[in-house]
N, C-alpha and C. Protein backbone atom coordinates (compact mmCIF):
# COMPACT_ATOMS: atom_id res chain seq x y z
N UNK A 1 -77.80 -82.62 20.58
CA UNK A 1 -78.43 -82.10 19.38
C UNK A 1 -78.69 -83.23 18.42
N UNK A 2 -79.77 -83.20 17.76
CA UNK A 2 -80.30 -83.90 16.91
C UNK A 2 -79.39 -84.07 15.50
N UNK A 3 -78.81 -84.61 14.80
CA UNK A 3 -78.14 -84.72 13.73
C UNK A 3 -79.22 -84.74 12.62
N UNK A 4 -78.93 -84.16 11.54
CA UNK A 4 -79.49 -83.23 10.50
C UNK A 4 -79.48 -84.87 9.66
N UNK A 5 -80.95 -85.67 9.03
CA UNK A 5 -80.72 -87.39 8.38
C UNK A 5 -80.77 -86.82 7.03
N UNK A 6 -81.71 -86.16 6.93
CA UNK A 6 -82.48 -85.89 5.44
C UNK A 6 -81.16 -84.70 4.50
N UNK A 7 -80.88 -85.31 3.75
CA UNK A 7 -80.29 -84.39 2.60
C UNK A 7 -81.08 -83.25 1.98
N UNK A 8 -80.31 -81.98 1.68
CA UNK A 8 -80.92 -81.20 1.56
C UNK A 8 -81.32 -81.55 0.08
N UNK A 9 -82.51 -80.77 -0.65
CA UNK A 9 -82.91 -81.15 -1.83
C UNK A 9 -83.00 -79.90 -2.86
N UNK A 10 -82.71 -80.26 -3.97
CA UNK A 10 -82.23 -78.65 -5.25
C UNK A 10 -83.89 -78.60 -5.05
N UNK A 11 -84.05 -77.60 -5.29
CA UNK A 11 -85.32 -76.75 -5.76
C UNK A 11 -85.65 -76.94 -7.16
N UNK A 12 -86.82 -77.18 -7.18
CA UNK A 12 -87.13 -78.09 -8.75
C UNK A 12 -87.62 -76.76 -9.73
N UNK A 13 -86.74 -77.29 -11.08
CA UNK A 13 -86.71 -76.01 -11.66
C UNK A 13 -85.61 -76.77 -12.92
N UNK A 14 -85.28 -75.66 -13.66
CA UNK A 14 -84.38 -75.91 -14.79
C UNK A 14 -83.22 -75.83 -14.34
N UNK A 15 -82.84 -76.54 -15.05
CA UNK A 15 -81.37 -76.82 -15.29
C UNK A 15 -79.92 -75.81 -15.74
N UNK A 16 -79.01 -75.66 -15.37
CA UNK A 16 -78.44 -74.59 -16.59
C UNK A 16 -77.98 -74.78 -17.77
N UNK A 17 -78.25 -76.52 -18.12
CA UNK A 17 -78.55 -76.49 -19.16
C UNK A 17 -80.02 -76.14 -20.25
N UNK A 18 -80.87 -75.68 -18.94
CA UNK A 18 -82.53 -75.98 -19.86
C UNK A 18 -82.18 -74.39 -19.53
N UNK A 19 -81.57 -73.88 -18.89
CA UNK A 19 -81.89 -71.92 -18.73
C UNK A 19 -82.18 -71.58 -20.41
N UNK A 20 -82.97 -70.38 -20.16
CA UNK A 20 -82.89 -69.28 -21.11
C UNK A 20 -81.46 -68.68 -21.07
N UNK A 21 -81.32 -68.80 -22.42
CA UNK A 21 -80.02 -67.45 -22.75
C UNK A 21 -80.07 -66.02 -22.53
N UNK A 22 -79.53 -65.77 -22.39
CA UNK A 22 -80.34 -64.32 -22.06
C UNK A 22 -78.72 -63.34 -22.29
N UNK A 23 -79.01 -61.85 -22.02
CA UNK A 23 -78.14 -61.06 -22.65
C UNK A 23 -77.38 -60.95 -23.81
N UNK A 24 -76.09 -61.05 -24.05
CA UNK A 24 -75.42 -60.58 -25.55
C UNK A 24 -75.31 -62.00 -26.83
N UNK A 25 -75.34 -63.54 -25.80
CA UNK A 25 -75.36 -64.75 -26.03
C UNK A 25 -76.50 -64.59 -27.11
N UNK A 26 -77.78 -64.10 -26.34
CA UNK A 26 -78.93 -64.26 -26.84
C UNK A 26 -79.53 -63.71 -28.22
N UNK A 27 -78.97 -62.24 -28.01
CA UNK A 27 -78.89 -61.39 -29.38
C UNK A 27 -77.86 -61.71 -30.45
N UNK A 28 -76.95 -62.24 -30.04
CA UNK A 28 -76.15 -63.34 -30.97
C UNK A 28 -76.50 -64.20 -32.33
N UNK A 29 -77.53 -65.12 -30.77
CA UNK A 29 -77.89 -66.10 -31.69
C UNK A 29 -79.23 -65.81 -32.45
N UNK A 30 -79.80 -65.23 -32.13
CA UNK A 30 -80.85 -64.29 -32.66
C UNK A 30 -81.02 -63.52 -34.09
N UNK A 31 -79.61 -62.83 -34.12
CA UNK A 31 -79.45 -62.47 -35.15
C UNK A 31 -78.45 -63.35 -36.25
N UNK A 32 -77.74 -64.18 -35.86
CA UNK A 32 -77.26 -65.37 -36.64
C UNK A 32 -77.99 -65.70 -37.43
N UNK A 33 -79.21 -66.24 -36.48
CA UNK A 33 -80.19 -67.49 -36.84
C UNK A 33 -81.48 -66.65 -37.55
N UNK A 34 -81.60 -65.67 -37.61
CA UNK A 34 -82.48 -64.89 -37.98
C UNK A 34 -82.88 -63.95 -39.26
N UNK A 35 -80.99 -64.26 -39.87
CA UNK A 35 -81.12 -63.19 -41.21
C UNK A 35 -79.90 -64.12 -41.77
N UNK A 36 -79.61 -63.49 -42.75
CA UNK A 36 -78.75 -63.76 -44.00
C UNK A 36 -76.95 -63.68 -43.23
N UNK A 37 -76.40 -64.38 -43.51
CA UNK A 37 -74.92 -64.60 -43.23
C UNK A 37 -74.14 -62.95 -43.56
N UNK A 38 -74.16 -63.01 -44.88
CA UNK A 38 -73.52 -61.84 -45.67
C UNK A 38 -74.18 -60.45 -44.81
N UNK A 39 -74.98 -60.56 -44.61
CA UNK A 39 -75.88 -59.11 -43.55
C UNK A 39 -75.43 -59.08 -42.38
N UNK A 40 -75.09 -60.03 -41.50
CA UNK A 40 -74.47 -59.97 -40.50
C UNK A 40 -72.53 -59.89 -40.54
N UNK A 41 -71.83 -60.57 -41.36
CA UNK A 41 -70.98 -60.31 -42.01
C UNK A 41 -71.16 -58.43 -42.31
N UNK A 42 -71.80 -58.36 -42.83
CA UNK A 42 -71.50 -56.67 -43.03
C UNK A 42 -71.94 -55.71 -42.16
N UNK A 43 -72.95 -55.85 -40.77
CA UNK A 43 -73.24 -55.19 -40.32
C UNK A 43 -71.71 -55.44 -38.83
N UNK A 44 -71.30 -56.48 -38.96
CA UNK A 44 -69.97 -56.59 -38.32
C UNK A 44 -68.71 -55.47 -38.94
N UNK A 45 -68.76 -56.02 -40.27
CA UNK A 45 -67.48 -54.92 -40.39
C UNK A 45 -68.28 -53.85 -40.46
N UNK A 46 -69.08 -53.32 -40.78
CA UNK A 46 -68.97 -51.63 -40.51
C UNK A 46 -68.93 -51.36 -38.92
N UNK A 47 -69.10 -52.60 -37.84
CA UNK A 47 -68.94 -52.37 -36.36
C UNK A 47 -67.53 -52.25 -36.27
N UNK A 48 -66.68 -52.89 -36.80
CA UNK A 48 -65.39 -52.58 -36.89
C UNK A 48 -64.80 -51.50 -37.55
N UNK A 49 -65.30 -50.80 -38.29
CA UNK A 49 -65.09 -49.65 -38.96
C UNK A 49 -65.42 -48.67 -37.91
N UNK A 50 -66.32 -48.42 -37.04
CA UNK A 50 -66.70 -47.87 -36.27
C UNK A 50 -65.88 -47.63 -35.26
N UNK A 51 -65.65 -49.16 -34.85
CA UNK A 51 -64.96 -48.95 -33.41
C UNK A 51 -63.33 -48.80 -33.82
N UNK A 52 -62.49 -48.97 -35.14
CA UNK A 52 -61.01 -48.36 -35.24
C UNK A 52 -61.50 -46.99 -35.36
N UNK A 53 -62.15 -46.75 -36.13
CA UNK A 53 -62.50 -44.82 -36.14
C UNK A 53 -62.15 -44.29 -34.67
N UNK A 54 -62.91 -45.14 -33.90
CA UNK A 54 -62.85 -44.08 -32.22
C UNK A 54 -61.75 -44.67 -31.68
N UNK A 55 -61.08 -45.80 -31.72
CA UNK A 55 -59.93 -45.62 -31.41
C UNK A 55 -58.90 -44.94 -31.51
N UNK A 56 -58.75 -44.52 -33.26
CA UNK A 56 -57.75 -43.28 -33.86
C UNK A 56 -58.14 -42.05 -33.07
N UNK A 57 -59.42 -41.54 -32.81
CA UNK A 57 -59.74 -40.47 -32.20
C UNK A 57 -59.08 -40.40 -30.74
N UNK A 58 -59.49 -41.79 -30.19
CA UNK A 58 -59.08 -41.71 -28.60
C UNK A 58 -57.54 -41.75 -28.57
N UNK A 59 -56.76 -42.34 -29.65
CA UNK A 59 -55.34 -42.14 -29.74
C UNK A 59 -55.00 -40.94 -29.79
N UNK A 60 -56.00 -40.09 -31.17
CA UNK A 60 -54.90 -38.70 -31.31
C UNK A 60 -55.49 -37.57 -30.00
N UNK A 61 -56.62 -38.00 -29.27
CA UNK A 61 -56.31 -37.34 -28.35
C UNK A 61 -55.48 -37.57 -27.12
N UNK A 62 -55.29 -38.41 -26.64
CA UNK A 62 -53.96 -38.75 -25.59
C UNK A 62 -52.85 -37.81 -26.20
N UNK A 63 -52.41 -38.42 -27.61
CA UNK A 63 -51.58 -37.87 -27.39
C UNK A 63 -51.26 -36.06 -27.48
N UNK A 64 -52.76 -35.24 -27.82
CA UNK A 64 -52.46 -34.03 -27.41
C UNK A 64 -52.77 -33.71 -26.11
N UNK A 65 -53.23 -34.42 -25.17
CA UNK A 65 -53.30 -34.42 -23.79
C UNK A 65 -51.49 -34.71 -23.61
N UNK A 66 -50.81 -35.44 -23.72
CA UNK A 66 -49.69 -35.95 -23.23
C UNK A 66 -48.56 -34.70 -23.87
N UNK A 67 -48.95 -34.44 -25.17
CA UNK A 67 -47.89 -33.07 -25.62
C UNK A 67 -48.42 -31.68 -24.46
N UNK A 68 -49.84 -31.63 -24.15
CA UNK A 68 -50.50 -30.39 -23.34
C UNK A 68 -49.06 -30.52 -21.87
N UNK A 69 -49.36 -31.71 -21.48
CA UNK A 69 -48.75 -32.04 -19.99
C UNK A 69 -47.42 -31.88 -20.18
N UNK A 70 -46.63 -32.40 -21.26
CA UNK A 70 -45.05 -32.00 -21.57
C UNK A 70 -45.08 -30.43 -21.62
N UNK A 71 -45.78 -30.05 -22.14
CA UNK A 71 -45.53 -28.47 -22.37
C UNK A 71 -45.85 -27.80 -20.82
N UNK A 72 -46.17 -28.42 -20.04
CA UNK A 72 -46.65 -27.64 -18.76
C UNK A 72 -45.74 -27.72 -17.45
N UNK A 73 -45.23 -29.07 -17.87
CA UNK A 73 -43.78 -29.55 -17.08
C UNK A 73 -42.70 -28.91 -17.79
N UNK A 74 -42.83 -28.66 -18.69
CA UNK A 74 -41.41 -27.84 -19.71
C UNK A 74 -41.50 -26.21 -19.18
N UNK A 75 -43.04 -25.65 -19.04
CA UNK A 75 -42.82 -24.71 -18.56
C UNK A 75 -42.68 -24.15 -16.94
N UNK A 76 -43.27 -25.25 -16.18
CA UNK A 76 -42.64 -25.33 -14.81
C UNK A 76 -41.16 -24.79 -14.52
N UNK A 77 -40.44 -26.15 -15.57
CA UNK A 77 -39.47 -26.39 -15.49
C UNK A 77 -38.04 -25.15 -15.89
N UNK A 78 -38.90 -24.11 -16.56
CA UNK A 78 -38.51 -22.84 -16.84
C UNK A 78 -38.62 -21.95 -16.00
N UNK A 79 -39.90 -21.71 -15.54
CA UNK A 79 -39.91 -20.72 -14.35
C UNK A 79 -38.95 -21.12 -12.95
N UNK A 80 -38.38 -22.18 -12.33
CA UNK A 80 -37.90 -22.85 -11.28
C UNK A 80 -36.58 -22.55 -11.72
N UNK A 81 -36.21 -22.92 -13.37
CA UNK A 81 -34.67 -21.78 -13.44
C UNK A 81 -34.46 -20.54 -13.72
N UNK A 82 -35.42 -19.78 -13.65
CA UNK A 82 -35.43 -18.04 -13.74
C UNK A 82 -35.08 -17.63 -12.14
């Protein structure tokens, strides 16, 4: 068999440093570079206002899911001593 002389060669094109940004990077810098500090500053915290809100929600429901499931094992646990 013939031995392979020639090195293979990159495909000419950009770099990943010359890439486009693209996805959340992109809207980032977009909106950084695009408006007022204090506007982005505030459209952040009300994102944080947002997202503890649904956390408290997703907390206080577990835990009436988790009191539902105690109460269902509690009442298992009643009928099995009758």
């Amino acid at each position: 068999m013939a031995s392979r002389t020639a090195a293979k060669s990159k495909k000419p094109g950009k770099s990943k440093a010359e890439a486009p940004v693209r996805g959340s990077a992109a809207k980032v810098g977009r909106t950084a570079a695009g408006s007022e500090p204090q506007v982005e500053i505030d459209r952040l915290r009300a994102e944080l206002a947002s997202a503890r809100k649904r956390i408290a929600e997703l907390e206080a429901q577990h835990e009436n899911l988790v009191n539902r499931i105690d109460w269902a094992i509690d009442s298992l646990h009643s009928l099995i001593e009758e």
